[in-house]
PDB file of N, CA and C in Angstrom:
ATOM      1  N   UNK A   1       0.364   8.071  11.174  1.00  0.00           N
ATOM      2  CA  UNK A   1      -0.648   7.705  10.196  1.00  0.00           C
ATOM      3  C   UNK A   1      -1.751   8.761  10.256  1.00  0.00           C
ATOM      4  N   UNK A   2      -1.839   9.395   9.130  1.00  0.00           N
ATOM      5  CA  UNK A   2      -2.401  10.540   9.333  1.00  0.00           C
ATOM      6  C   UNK A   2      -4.015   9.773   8.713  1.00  0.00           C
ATOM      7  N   UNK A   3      -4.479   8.620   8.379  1.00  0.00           N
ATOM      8  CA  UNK A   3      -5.688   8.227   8.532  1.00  0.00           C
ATOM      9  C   UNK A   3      -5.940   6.484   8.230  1.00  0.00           C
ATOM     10  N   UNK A   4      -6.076   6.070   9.411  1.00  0.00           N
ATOM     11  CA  UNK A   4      -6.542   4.845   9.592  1.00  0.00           C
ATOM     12  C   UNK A   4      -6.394   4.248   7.939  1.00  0.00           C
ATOM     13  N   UNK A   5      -7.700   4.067   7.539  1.00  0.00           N
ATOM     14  CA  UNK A   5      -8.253   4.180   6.171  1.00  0.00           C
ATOM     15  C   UNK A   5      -6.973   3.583   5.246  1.00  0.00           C
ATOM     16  N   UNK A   6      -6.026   4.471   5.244  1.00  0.00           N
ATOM     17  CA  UNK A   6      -5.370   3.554   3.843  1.00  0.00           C
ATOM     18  C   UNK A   6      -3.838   3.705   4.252  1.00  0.00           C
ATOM     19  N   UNK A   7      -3.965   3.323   5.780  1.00  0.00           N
ATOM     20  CA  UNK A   7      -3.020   2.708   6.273  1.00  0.00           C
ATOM     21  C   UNK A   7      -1.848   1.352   5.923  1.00  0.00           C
ATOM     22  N   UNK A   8      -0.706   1.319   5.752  1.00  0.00           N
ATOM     23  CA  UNK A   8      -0.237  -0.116   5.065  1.00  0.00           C
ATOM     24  C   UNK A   8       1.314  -0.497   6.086  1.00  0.00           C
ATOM     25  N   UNK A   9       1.506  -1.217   6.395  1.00  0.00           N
ATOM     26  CA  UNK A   9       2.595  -1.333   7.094  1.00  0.00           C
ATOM     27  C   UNK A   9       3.423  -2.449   6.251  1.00  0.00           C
ATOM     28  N   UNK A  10       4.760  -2.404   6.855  1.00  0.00           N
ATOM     29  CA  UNK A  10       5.923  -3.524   6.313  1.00  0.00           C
ATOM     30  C   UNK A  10       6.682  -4.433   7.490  1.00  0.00           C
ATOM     31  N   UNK A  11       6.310  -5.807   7.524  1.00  0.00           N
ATOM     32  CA  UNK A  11       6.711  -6.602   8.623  1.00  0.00           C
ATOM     33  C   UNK A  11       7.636  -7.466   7.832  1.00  0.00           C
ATOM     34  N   UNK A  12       8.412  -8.174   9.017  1.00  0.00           N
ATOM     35  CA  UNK A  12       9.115  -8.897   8.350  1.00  0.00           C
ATOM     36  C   UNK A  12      10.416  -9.397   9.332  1.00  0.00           C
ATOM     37  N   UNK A  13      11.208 -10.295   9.014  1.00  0.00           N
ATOM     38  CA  UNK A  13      12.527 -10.980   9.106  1.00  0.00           C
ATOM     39  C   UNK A  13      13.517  -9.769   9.162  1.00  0.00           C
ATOM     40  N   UNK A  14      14.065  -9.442  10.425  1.00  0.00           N
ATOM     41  CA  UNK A  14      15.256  -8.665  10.831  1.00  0.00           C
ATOM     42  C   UNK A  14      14.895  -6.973  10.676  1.00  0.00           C
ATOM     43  N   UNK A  15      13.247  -6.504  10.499  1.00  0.00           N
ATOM     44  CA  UNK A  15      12.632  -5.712  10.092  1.00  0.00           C
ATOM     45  C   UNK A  15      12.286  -4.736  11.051  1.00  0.00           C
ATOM     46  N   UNK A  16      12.270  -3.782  11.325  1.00  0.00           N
ATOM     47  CA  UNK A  16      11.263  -2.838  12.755  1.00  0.00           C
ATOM     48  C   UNK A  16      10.269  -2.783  11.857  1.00  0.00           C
ATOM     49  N   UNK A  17       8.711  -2.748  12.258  1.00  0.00           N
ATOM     50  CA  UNK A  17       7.910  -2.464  11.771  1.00  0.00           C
ATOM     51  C   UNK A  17       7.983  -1.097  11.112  1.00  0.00           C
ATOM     52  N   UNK A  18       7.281  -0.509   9.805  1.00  0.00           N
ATOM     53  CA  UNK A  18       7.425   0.433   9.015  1.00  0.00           C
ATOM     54  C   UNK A  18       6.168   0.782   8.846  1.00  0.00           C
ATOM     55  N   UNK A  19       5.558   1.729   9.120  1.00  0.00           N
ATOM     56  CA  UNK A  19       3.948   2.304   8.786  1.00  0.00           C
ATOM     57  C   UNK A  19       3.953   3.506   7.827  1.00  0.00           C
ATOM     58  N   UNK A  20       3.317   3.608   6.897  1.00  0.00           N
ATOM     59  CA  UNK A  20       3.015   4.476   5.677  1.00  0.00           C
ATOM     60  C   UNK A  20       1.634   5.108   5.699  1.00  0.00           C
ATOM     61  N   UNK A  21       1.199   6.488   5.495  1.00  0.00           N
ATOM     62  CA  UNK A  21       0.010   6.543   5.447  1.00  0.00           C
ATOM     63  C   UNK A  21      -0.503   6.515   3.842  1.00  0.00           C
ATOM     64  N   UNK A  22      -0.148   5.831   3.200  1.00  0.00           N
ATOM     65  CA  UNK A  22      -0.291   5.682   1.669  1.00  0.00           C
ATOM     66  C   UNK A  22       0.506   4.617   0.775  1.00  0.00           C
ATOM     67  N   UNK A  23       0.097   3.876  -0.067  1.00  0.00           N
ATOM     68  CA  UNK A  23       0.328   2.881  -0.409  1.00  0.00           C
ATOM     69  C   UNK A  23       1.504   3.283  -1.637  1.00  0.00           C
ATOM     70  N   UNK A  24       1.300   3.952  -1.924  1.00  0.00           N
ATOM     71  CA  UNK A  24       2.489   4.352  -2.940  1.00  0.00           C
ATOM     72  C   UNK A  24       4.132   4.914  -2.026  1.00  0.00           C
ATOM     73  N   UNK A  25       3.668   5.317  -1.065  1.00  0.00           N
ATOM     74  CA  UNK A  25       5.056   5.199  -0.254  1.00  0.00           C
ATOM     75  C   UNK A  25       5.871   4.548   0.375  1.00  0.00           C
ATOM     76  N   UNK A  26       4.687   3.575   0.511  1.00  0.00           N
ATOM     77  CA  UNK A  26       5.357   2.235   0.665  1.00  0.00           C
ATOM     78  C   UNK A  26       5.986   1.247  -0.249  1.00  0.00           C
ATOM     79  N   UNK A  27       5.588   1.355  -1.264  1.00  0.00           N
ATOM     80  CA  UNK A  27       5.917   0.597  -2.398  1.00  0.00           C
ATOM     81  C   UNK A  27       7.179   1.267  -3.160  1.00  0.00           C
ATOM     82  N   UNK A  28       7.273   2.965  -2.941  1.00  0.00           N
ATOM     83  CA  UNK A  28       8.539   3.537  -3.127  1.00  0.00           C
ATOM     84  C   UNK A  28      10.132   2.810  -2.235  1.00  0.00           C
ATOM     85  N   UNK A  29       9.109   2.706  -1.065  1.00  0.00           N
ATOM     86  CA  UNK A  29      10.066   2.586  -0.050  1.00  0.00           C
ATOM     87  C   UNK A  29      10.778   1.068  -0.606  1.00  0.00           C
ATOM     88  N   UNK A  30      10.427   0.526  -0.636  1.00  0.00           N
ATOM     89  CA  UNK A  30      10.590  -0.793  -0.799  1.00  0.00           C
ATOM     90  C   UNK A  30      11.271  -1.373  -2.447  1.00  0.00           C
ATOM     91  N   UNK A  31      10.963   0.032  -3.231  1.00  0.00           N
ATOM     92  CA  UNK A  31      11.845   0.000  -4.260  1.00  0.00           C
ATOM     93  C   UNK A  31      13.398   0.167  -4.117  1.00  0.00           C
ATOM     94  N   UNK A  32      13.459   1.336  -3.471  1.00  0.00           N
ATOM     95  CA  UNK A  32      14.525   2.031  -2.973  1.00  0.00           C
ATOM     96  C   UNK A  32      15.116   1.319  -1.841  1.00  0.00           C
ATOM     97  N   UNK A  33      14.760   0.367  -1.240  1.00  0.00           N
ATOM     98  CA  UNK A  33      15.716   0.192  -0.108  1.00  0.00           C
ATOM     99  C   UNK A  33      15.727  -1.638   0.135  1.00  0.00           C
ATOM    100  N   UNK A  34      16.555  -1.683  -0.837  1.00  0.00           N
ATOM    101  CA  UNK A  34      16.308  -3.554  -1.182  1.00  0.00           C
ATOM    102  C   UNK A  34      16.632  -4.403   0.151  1.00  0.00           C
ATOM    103  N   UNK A  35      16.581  -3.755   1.280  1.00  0.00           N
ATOM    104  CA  UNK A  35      16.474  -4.196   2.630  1.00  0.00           C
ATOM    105  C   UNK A  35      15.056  -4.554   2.884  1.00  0.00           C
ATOM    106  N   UNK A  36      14.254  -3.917   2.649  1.00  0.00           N
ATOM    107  CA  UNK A  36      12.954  -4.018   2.877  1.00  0.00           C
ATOM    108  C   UNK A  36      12.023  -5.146   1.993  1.00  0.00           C
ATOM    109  N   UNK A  37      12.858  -5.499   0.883  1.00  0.00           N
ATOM    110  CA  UNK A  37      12.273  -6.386   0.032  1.00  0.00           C
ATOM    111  C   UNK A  37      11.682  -7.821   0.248  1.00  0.00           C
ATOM    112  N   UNK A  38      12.752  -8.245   1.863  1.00  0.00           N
ATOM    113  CA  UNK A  38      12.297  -9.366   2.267  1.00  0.00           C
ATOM    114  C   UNK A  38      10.784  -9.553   3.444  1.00  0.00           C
ATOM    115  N   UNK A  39      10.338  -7.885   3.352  1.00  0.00           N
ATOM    116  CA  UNK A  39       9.215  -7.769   4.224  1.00  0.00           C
ATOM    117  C   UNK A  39       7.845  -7.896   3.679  1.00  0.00           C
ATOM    118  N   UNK A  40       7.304  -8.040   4.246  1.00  0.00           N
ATOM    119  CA  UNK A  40       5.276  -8.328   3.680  1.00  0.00           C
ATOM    120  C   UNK A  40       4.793  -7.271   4.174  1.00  0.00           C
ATOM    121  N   UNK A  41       4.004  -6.602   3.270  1.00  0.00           N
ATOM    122  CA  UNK A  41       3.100  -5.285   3.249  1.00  0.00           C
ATOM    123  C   UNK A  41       1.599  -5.809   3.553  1.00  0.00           C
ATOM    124  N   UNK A  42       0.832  -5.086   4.365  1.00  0.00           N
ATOM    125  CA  UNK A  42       0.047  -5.710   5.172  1.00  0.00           C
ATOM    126  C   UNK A  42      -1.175  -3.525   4.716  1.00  0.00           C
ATOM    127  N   UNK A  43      -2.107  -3.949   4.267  1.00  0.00           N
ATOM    128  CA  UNK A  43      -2.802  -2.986   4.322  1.00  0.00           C
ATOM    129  C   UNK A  43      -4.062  -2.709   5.056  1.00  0.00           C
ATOM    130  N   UNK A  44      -4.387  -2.005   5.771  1.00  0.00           N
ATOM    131  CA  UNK A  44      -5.891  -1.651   6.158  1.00  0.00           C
ATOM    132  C   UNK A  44      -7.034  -1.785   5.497  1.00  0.00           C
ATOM    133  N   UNK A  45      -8.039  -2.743   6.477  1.00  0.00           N
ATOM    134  CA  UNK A  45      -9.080  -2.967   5.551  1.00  0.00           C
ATOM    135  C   UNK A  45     -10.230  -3.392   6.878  1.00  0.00           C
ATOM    136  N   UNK A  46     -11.146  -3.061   6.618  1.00  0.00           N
ATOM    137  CA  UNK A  46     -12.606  -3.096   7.145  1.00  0.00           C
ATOM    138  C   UNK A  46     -12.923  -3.778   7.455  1.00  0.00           C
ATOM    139  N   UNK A  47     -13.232  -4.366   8.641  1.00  0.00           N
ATOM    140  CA  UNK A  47     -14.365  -5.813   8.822  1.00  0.00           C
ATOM    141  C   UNK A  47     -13.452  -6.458  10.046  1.00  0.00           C
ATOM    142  N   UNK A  48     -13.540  -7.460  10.269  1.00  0.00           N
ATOM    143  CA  UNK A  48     -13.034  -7.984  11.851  1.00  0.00           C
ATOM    144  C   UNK A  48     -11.277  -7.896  11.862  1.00  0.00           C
ATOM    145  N   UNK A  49     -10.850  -8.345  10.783  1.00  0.00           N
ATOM    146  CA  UNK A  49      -9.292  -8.336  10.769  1.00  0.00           C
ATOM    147  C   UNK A  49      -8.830  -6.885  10.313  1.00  0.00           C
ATOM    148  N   UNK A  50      -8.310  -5.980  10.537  1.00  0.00           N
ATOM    149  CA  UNK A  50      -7.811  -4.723  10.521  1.00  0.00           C
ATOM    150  C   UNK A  50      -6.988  -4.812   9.866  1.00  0.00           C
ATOM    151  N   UNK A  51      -6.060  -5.939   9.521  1.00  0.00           N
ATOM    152  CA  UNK A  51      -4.635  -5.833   8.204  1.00  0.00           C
ATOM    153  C   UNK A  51      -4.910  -6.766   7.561  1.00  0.00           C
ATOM    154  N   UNK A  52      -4.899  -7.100   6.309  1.00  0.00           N
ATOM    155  CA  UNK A  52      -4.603  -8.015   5.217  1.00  0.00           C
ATOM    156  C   UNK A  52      -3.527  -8.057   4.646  1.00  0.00           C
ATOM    157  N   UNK A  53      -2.758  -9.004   4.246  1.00  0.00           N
ATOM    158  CA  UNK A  53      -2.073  -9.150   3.214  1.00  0.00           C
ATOM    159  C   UNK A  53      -2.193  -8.191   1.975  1.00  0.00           C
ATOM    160  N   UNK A  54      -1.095  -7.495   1.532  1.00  0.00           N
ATOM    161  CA  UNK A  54      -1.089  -6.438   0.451  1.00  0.00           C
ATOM    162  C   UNK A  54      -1.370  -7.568  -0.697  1.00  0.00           C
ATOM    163  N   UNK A  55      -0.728  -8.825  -0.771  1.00  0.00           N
ATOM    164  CA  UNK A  55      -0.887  -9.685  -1.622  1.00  0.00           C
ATOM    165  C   UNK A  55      -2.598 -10.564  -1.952  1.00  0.00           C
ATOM    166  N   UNK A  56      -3.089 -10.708  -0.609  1.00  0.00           N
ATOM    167  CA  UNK A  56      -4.607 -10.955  -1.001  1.00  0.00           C
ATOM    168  C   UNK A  56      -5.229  -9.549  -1.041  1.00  0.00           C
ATOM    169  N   UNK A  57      -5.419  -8.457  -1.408  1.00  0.00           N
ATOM    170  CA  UNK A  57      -6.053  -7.572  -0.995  1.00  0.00           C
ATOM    171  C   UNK A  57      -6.464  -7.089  -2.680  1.00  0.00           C
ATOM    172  N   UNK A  58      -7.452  -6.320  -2.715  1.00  0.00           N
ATOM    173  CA  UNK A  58      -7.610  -5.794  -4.319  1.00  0.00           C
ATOM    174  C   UNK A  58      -7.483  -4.164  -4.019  1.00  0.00           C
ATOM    175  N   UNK A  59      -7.392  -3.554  -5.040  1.00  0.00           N
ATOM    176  CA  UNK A  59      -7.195  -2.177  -5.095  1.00  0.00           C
ATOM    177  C   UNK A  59      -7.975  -1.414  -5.851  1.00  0.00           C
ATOM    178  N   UNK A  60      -8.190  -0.063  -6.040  1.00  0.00           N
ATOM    179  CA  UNK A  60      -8.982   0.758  -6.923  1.00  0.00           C
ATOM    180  C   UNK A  60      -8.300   1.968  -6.921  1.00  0.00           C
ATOM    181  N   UNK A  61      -8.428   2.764  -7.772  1.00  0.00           N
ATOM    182  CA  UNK A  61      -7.802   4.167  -8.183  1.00  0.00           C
ATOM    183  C   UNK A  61      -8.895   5.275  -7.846  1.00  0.00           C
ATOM    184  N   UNK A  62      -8.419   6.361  -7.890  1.00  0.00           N
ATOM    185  CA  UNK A  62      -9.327   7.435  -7.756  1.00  0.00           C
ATOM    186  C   UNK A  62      -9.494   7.806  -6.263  1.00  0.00           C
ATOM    187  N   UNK A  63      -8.689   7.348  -5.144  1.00  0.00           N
ATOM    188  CA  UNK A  63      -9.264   7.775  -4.012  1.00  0.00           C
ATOM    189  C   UNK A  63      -7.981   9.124  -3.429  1.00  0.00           C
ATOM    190  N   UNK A  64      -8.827   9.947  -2.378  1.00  0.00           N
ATOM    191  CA  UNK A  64      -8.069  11.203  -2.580  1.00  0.00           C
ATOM    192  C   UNK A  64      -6.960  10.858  -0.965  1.00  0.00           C
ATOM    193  N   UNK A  65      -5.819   9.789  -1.542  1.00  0.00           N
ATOM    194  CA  UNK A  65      -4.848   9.354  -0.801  1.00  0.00           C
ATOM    195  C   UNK A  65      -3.998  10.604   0.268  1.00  0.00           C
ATOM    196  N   UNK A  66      -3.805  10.307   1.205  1.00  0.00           N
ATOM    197  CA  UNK A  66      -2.644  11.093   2.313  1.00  0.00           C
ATOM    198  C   UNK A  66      -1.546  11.706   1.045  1.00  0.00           C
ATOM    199  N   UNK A  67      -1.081  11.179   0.824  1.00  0.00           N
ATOM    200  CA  UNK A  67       0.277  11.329  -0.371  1.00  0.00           C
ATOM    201  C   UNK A  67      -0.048  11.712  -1.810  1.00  0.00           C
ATOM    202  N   UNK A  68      -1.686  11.406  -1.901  1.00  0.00           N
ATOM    203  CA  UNK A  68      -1.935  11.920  -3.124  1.00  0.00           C
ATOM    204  C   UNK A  68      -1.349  10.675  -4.719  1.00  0.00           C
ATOM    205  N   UNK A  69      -1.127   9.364  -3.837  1.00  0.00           N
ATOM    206  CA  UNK A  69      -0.926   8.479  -5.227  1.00  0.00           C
ATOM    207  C   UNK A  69      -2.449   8.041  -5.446  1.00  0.00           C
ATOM    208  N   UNK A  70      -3.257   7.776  -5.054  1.00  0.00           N
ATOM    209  CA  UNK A  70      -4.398   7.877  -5.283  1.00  0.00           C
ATOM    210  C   UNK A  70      -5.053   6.350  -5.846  1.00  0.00           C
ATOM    211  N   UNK A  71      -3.851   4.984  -4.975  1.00  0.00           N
ATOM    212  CA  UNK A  71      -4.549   4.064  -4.978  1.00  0.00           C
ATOM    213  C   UNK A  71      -4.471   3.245  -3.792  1.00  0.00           C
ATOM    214  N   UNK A  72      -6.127   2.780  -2.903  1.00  0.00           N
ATOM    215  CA  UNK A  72      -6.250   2.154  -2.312  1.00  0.00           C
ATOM    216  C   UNK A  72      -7.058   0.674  -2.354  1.00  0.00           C
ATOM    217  N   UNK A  73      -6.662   0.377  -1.199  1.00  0.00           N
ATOM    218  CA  UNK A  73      -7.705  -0.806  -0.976  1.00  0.00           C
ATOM    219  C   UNK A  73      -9.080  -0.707  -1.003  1.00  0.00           C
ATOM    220  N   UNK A  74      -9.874  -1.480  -1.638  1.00  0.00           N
ATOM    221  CA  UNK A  74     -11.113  -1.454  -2.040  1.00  0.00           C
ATOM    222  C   UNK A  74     -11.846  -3.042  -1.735  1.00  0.00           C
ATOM    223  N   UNK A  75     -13.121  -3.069  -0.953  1.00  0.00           N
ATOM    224  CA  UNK A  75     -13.400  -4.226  -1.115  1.00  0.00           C
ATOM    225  C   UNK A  75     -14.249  -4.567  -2.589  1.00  0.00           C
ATOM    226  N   UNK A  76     -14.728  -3.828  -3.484  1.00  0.00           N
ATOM    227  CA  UNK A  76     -14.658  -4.208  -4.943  1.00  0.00           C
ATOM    228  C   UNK A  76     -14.227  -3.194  -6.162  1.00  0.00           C
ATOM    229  N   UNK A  77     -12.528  -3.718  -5.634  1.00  0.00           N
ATOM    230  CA  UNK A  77     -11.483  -3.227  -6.553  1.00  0.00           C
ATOM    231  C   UNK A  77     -11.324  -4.471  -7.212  1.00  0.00           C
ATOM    232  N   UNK A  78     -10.427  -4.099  -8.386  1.00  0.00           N
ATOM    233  CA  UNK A  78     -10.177  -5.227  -9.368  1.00  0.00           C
ATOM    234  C   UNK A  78      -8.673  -5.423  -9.620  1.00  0.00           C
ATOM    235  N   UNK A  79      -7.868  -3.903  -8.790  1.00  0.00           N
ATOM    236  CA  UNK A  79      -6.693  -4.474  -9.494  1.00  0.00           C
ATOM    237  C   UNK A  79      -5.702  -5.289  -8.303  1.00  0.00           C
ATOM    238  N   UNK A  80      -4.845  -5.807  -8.298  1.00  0.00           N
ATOM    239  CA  UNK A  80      -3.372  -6.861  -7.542  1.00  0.00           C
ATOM    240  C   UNK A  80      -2.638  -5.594  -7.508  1.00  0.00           C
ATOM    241  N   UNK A  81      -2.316  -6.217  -6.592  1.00  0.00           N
ATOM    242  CA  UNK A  81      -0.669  -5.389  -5.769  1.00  0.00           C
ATOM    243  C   UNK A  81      -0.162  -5.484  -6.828  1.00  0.00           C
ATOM    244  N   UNK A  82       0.626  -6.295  -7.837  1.00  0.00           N
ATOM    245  CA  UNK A  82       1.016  -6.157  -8.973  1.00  0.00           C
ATOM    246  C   UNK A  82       0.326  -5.250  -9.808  1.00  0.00           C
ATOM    247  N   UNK A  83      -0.315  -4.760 -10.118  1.00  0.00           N
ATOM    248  CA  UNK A  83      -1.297  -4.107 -10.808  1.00  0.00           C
ATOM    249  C   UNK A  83      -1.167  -2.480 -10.672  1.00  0.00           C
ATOM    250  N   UNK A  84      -1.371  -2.391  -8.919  1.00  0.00           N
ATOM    251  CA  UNK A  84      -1.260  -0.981  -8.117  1.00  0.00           C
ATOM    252  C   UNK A  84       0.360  -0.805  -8.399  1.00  0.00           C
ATOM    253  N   UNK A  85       0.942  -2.123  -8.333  1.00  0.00           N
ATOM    254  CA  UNK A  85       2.405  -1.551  -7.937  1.00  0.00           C
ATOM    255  C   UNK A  85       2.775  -1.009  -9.947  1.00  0.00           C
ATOM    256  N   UNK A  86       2.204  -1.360 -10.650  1.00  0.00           N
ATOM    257  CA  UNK A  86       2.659  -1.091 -11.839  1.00  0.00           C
ATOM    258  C   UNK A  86       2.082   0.219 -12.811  1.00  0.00           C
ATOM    259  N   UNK A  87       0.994   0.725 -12.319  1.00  0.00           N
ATOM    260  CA  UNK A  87       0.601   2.001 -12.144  1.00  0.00           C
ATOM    261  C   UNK A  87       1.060   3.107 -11.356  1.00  0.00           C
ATOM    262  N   UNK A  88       1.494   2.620 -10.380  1.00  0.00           N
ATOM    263  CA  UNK A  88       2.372   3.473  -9.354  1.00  0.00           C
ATOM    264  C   UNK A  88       3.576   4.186 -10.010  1.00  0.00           C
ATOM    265  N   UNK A  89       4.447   3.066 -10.388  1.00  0.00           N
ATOM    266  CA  UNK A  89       5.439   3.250 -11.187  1.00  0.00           C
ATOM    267  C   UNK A  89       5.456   4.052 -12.661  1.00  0.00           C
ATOM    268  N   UNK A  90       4.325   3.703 -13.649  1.00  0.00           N
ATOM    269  CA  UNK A  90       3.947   5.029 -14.239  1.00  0.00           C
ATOM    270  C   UNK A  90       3.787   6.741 -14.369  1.00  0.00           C
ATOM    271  N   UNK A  91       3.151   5.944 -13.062  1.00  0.00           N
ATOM    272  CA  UNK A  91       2.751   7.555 -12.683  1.00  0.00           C
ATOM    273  C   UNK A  91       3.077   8.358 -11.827  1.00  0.00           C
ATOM    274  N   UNK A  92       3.202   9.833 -12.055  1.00  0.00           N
ATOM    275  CA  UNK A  92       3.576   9.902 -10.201  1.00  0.00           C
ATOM    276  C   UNK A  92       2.623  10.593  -9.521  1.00  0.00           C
ATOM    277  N   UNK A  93       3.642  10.449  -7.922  1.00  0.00           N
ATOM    278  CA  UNK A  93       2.292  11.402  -7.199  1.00  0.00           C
ATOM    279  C   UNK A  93       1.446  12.057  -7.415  1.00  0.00           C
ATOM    280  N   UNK A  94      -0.104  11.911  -6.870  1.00  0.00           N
ATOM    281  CA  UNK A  94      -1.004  13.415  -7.121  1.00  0.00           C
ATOM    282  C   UNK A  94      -1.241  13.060  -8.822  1.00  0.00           C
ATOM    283  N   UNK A  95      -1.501  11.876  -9.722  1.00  0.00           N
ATOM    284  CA  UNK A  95      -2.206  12.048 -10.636  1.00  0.00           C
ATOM    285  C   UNK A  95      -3.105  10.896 -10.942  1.00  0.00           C
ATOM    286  N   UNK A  96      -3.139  10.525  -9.910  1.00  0.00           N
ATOM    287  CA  UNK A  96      -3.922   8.977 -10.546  1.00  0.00           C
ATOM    288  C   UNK A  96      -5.322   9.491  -9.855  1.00  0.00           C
TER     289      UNK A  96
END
């Protein structure tokens, strides 16, 4: 993990833990490898608990990501993992 910060991991049922330093690689990953689908993405975030749920968590664009997808966790972001994950898919690396 080349920075704390927008760190995201994948836990889960029959799973080794999986660490990403960027949220769009994880969400690749997990496209691509329908093994992983039954795992929960867990992202880095600030304040006493160090992982959240990718699913409670909000997101924002514009930040200058490890990987260059250029969306993280934000504590006043507006968009859902659904949201990030559907921009992701738009777009690719290095333009958001």
């Amino acid at each position: 993990i080349s920075s704390q910060r927008f760190a995201v991991q994948i836990v889960g049922p029959g799973l080794s833990w999986r660490f990403y330093d960027d949220l769009g690689c994880a969400l690749k990953d997990v496209e691509e490898k329908p093994e992983l689908s039954s795992g929960r993405l867990f992202v880095h975030a600030e304040g006493p608990n160090p992982w959240i749920s990718a699913d409670e968590a909000r997101f924002a664009r514009g930040f200058a990501t490890p990987m260059n997808y250029g969306i993280a966790p934000a504590a006043n972001g507006t968009l859902t993992l659904a949201d990030a994950r559907a921009l992701l898919k738009r777009q690719p690396r290095g333009t958001m």
